[in-house]
Structure formats: structure tokens, C-alpha cells
N, C-alpha and C. Protein backbone atom coordinates (compact mmCIF):
# COMPACT_ATOMS: atom_id res chain seq x y z
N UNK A 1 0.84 -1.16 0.00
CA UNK A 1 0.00 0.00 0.00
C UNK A 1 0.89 1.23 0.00
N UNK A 2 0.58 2.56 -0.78
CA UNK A 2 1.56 3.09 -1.06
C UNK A 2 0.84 4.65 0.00
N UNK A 3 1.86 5.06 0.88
CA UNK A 3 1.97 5.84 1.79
C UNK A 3 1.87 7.34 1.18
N UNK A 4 2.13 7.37 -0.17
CA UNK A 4 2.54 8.95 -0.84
C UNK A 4 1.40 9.10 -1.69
N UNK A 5 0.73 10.18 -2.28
CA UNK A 5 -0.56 11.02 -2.65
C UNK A 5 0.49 11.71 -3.69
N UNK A 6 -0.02 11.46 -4.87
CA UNK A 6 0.15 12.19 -5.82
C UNK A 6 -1.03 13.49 -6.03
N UNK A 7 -0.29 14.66 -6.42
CA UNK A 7 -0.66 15.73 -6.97
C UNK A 7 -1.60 16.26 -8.12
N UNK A 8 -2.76 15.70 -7.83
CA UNK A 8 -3.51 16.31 -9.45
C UNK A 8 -3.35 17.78 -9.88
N UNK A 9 -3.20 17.89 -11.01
CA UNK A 9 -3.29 19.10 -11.28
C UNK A 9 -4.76 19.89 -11.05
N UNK A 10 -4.60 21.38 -11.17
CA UNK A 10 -6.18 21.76 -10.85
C UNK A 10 -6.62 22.65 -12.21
N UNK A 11 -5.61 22.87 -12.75
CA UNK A 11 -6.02 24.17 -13.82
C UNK A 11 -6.78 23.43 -14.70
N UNK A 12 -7.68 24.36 -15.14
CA UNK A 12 -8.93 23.87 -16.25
C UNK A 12 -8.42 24.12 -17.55
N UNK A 13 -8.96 22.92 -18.14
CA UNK A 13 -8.24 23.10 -19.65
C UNK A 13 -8.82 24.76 -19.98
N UNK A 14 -8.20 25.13 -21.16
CA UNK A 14 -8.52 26.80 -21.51
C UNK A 14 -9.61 25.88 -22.94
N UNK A 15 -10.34 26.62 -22.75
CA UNK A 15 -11.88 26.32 -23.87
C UNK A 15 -11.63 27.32 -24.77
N UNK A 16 -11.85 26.54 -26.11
CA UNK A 16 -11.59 27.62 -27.37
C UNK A 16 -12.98 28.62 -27.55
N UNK A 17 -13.19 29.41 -28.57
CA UNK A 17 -14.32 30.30 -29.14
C UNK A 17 -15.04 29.30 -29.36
N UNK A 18 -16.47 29.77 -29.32
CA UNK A 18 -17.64 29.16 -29.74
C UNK A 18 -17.44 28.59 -31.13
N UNK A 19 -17.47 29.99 -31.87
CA UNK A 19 -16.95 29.76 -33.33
C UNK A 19 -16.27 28.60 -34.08
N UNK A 20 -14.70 28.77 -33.02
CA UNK A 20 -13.66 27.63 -33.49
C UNK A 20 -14.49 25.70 -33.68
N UNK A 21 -15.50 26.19 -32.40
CA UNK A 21 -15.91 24.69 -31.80
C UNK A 21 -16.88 24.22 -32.89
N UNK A 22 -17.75 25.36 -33.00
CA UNK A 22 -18.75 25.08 -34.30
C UNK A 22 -18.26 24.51 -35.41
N UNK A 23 -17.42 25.63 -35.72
CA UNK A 23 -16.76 25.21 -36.83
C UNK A 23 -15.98 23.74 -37.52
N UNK A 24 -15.36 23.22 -36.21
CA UNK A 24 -15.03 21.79 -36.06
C UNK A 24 -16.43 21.08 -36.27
N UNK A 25 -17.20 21.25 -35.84
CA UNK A 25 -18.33 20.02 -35.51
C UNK A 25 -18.90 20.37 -37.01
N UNK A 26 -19.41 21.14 -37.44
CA UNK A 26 -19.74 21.19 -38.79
C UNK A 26 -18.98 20.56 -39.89
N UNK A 27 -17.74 20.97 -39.79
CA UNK A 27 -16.59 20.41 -40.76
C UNK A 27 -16.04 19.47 -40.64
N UNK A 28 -16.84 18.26 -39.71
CA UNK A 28 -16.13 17.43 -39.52
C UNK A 28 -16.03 16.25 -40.79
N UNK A 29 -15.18 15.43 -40.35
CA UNK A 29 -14.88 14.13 -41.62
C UNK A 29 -15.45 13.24 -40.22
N UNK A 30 -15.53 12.89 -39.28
CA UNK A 30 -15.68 11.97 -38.55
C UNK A 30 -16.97 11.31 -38.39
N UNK A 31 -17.31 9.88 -39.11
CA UNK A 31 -18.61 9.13 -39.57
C UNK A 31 -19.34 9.55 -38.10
N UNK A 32 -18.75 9.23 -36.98
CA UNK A 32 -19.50 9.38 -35.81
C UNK A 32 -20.24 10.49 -35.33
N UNK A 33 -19.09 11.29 -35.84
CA UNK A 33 -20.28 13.15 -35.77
C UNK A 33 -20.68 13.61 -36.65
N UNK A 34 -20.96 13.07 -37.87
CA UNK A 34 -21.80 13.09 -38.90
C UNK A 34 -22.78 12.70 -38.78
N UNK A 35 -22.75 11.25 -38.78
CA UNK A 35 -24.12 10.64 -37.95
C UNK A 35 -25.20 11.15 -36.96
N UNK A 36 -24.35 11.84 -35.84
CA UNK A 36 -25.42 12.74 -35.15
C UNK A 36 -25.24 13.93 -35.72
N UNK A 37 -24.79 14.47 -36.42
CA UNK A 37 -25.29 15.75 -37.29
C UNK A 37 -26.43 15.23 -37.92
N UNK A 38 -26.24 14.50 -38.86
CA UNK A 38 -27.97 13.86 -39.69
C UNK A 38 -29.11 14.13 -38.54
N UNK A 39 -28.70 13.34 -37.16
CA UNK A 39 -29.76 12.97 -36.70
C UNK A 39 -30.58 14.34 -35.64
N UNK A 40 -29.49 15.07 -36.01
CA UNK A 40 -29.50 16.59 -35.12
C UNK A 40 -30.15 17.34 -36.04
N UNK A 41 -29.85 16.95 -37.39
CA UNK A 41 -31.26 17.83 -38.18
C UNK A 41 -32.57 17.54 -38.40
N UNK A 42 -32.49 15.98 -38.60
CA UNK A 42 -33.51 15.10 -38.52
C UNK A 42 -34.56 15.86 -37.12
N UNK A 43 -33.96 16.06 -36.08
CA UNK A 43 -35.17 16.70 -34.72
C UNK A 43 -35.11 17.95 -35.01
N UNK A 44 -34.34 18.68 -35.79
CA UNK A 44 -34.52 20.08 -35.99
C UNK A 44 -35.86 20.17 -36.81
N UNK A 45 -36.42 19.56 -37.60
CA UNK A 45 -37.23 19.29 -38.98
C UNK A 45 -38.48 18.66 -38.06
N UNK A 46 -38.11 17.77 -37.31
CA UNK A 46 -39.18 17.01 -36.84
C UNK A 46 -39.70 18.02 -35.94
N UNK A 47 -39.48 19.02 -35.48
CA UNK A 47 -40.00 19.98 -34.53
C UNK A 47 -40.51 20.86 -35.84
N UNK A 48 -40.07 21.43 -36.55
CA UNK A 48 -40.48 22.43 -37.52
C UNK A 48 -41.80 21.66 -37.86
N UNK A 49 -41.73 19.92 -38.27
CA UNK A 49 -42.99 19.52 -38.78
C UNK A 49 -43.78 19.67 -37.09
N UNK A 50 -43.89 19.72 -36.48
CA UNK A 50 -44.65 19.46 -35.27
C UNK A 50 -45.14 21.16 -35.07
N UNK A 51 -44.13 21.93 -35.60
CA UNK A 51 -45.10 23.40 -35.26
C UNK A 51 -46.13 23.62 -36.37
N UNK A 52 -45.62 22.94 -37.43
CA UNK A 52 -46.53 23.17 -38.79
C UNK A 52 -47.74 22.44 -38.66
N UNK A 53 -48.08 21.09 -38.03
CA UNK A 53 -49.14 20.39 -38.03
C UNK A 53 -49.76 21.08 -36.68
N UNK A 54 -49.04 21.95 -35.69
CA UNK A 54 -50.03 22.81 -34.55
C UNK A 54 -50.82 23.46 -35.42
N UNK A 55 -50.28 24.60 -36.11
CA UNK A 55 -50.86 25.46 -36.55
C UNK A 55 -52.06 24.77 -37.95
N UNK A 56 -51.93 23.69 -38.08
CA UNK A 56 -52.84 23.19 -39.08
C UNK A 56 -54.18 22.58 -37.96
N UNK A 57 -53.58 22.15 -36.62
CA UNK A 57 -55.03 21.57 -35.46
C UNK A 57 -55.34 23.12 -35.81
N UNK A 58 -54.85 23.55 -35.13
CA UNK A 58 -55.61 25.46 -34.17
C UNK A 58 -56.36 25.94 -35.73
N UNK A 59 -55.96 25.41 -36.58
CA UNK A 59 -56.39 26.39 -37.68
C UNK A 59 -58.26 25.66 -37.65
N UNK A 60 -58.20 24.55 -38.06
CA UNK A 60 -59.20 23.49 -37.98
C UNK A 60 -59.67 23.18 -36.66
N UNK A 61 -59.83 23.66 -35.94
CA UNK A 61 -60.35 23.71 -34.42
C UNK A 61 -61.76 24.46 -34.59
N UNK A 62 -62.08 25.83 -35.60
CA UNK A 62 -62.90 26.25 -35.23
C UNK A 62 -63.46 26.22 -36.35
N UNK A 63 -64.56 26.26 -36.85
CA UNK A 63 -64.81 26.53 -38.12
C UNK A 63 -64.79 28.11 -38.91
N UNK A 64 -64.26 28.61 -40.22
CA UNK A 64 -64.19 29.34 -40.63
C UNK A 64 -63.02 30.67 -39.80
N UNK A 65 -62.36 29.41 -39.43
CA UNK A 65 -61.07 30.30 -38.48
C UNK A 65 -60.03 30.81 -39.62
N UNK A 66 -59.83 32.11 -39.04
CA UNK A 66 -58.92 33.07 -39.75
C UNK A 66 -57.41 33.42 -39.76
N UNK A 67 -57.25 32.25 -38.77
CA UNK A 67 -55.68 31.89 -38.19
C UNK A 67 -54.61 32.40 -39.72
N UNK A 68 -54.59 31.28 -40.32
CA UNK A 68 -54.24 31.53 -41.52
C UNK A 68 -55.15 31.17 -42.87
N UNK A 69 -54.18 32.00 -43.84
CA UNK A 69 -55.32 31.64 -45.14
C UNK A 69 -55.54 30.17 -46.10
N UNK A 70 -56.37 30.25 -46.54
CA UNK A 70 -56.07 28.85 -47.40
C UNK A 70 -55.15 29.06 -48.10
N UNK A 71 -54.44 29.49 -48.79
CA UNK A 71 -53.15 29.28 -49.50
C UNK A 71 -52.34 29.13 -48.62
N UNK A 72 -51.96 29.18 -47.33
CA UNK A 72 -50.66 29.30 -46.02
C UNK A 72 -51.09 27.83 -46.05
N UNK A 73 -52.68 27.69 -45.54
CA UNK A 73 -52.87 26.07 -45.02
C UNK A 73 -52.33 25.05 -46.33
N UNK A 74 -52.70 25.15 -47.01
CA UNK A 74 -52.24 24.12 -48.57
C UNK A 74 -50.59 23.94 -48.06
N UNK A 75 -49.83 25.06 -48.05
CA UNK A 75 -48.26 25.41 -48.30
C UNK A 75 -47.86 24.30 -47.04
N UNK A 76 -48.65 24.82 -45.91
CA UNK A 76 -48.36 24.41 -44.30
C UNK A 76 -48.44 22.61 -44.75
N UNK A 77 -49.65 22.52 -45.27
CA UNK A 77 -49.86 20.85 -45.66
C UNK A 77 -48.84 20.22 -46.04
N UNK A 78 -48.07 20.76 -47.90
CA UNK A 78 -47.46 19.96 -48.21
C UNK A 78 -46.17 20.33 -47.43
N UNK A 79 -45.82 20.94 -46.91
CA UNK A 79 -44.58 21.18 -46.57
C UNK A 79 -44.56 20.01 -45.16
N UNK A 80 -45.48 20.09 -44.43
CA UNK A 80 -45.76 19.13 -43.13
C UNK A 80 -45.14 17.81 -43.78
N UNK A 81 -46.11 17.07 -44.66
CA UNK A 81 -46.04 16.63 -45.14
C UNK A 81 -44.79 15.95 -46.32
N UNK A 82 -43.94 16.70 -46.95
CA UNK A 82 -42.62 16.35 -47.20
C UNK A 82 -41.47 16.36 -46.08
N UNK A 83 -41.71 17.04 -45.09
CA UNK A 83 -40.97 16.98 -44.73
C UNK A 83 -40.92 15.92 -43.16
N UNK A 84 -42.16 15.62 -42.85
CA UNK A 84 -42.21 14.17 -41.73
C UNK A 84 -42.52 12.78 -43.00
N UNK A 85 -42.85 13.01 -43.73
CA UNK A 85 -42.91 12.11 -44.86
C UNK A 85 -41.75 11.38 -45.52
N UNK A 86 -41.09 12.11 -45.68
CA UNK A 86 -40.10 11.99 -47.07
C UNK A 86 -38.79 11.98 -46.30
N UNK A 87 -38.63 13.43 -45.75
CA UNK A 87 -37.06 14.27 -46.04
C UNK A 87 -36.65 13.78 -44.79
N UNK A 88 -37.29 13.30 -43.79
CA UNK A 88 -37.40 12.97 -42.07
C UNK A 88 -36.55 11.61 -41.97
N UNK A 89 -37.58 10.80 -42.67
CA UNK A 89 -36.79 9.47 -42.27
C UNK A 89 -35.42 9.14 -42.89
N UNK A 90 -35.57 9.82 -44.19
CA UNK A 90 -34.31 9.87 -45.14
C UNK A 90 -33.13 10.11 -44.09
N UNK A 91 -33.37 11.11 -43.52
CA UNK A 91 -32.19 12.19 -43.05
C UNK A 91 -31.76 10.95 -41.76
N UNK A 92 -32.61 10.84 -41.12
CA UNK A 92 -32.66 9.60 -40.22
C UNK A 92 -31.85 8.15 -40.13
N UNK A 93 -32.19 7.94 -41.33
CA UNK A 93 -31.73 6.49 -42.15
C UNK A 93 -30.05 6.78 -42.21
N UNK A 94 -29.92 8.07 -43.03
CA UNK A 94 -28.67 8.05 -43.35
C UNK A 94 -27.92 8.82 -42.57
N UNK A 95 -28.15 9.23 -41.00
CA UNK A 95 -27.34 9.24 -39.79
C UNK A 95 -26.94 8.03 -39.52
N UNK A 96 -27.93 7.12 -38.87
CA UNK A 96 -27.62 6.26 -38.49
C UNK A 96 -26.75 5.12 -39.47
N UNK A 97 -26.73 5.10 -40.76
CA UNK A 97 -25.83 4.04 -41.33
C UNK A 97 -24.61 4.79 -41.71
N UNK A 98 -24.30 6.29 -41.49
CA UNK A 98 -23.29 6.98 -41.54
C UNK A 98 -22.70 6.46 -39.86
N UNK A 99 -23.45 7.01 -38.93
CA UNK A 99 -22.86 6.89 -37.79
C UNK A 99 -22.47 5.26 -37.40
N UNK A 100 -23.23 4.40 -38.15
CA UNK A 100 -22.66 2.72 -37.83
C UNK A 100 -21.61 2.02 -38.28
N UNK A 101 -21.25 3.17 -39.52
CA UNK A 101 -19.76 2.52 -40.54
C UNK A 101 -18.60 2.68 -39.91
N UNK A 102 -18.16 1.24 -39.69
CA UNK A 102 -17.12 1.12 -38.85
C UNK A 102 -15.35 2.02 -39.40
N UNK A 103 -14.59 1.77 -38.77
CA UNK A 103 -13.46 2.61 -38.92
C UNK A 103 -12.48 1.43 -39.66
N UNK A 104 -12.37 1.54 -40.91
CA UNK A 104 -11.25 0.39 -41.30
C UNK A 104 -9.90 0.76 -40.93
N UNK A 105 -9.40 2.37 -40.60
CA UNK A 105 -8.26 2.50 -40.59
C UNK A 105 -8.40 3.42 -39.05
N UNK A 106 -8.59 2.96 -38.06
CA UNK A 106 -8.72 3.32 -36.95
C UNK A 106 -7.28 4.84 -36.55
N UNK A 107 -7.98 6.38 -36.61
CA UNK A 107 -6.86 7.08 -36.33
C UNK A 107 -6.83 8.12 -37.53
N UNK A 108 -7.27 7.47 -38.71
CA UNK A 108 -7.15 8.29 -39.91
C UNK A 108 -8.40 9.01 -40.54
N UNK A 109 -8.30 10.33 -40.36
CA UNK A 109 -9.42 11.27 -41.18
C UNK A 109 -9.68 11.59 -42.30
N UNK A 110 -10.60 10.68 -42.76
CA UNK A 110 -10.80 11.15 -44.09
C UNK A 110 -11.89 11.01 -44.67
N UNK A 111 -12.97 12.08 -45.56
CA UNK A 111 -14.06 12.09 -45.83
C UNK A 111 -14.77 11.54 -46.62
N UNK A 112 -16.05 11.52 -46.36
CA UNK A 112 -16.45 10.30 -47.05
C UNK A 112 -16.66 10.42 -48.99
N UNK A 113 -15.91 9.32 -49.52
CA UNK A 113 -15.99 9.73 -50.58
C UNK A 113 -14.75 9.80 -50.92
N UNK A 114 -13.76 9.71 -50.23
CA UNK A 114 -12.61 9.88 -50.71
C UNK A 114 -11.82 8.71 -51.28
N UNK A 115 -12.27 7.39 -51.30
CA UNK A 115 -11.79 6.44 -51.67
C UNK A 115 -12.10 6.67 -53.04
N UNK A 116 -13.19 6.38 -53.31
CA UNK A 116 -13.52 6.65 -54.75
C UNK A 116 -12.82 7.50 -55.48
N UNK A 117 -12.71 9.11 -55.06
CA UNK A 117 -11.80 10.20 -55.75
C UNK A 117 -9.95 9.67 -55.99
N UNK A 118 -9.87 8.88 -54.98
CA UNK A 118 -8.23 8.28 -54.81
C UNK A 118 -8.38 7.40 -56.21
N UNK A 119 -9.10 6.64 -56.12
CA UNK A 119 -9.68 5.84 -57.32
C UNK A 119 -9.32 6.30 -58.78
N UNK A 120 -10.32 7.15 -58.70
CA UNK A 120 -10.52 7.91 -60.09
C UNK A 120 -8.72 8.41 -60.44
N UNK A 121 -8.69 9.42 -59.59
CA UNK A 121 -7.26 9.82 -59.78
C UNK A 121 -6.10 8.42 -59.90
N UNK A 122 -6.24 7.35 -59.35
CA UNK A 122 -5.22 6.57 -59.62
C UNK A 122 -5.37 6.18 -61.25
N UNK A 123 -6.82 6.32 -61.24
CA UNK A 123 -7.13 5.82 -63.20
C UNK A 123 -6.48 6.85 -64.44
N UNK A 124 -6.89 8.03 -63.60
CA UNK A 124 -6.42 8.85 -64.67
C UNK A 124 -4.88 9.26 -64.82
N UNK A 125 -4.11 8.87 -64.07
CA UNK A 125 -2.99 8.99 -63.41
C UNK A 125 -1.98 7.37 -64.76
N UNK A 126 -3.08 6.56 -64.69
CA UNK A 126 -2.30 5.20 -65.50
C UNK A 126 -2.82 5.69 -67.04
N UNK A 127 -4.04 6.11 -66.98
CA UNK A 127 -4.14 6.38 -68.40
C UNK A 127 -4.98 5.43 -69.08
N UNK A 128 -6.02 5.18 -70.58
CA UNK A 128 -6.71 4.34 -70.84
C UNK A 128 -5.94 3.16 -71.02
């Protein structure tokens, strides 16, 4: 049993700009934070559809309610509608099989798509 206490340090790492941090997470190459990027827009959308189908109850709640007009309600429809329909699960789907693709080269950053471009360039590089 050891009699001596080591020293943790106390200073807090120094935190970069908001900016810098954004900027990383947006630009990332990393399948894993891509993945929840998809899926971080995916609830951004799924809330936008959830305010759009409020305002389509409240509109239809009363009869001859003046909330909005029939041309807004049509717009409000299809847009509800493409976008918990269509653009939702899509975005969904392809977080999650972005975020599940494993790492063949564990350590190395590189975006997706880039095999293929290495590809091409090795072809055009040998010639027909």
C-alpha cells in the first residue's frame, strides 16, 4: 500500500471560441459526428414539422377560423407533409448508417468519398 498522494493538477483546460468549436463540428470528416449531425437535423425538422401540423389543429379547431389563409394552409400541408414524410426518415436512415460505418483505418481522417476520388485519380494517373 503506497503511503505517498500524488498531486492532481487543478487548472482547467482553456476552452476555445464558440466559433472555433462550431466550426469543427460542422466540418467534420468523422462518420461518428456526422451521424449525429444527420440525426440533429432530422429533430430540428421534426420539430419544424410538429409546429406546422399545430398550426394546421388550431387552424381546424374552429370553423371558418382566420388563423391563416387557405393558401398558407395548402403550403403548411405539403410542406408538413414532405418533410415528416419523405425528407425525415431519409435524413434519419442516413445518420444512423453513416454513424454505424465502422473505422477500417482506426486514427485516420478522411471524408467520405474519398476512396472513390483516390480511385478515379489513380485511373487517370495510369491512363486508358
Amino acid at each position: 500500500m503506497a503511503t505517498e498522494s500524488l498531486a492532481c493538477p487543478t487548472a482547467l483546460p482553456i476552452s476555445r471560441p464558440l466559433v472555433d468549436r462550431l466550426h469543427e463540428r460542422v466540418t467534420t470528416v468523422d462518420h461518428k459526428r456526422l451521424g449525429i449531425l444527420y440525426i440533429g437535423y432530422a429533430l430540428v425538422f421534426l420539430c419544424i414539422g410538429g409546429i406546422e401540423a399545430t398550426i394546421m389543429r388550431v387552424q381546424l379547431m374552429v370553423p371558418h377560423n382566420d388563423l391563416v389563409s387557405p393558401q398558407v394552409f395548402n403550403r403548411l400541408f405539403t410542406m408538413h407533409e414532405v418533410g415528416t414524410r419523405a425528407a425525415l426518415p431519409a435524413v434519419v436512415d442516413g445518420g444512423f448508417a453513416i454513424g454505424a460505418i465502422a473505422d477500417e483505418e482506426p486514427g485516420i481522417r478522411r471524408p467520405p468519398g474519398s476512396r472513390i476520388r483516390q480511385a478515379r485519380a489513380s485511373r487517370e494517373e495510369r491512363g486508358p
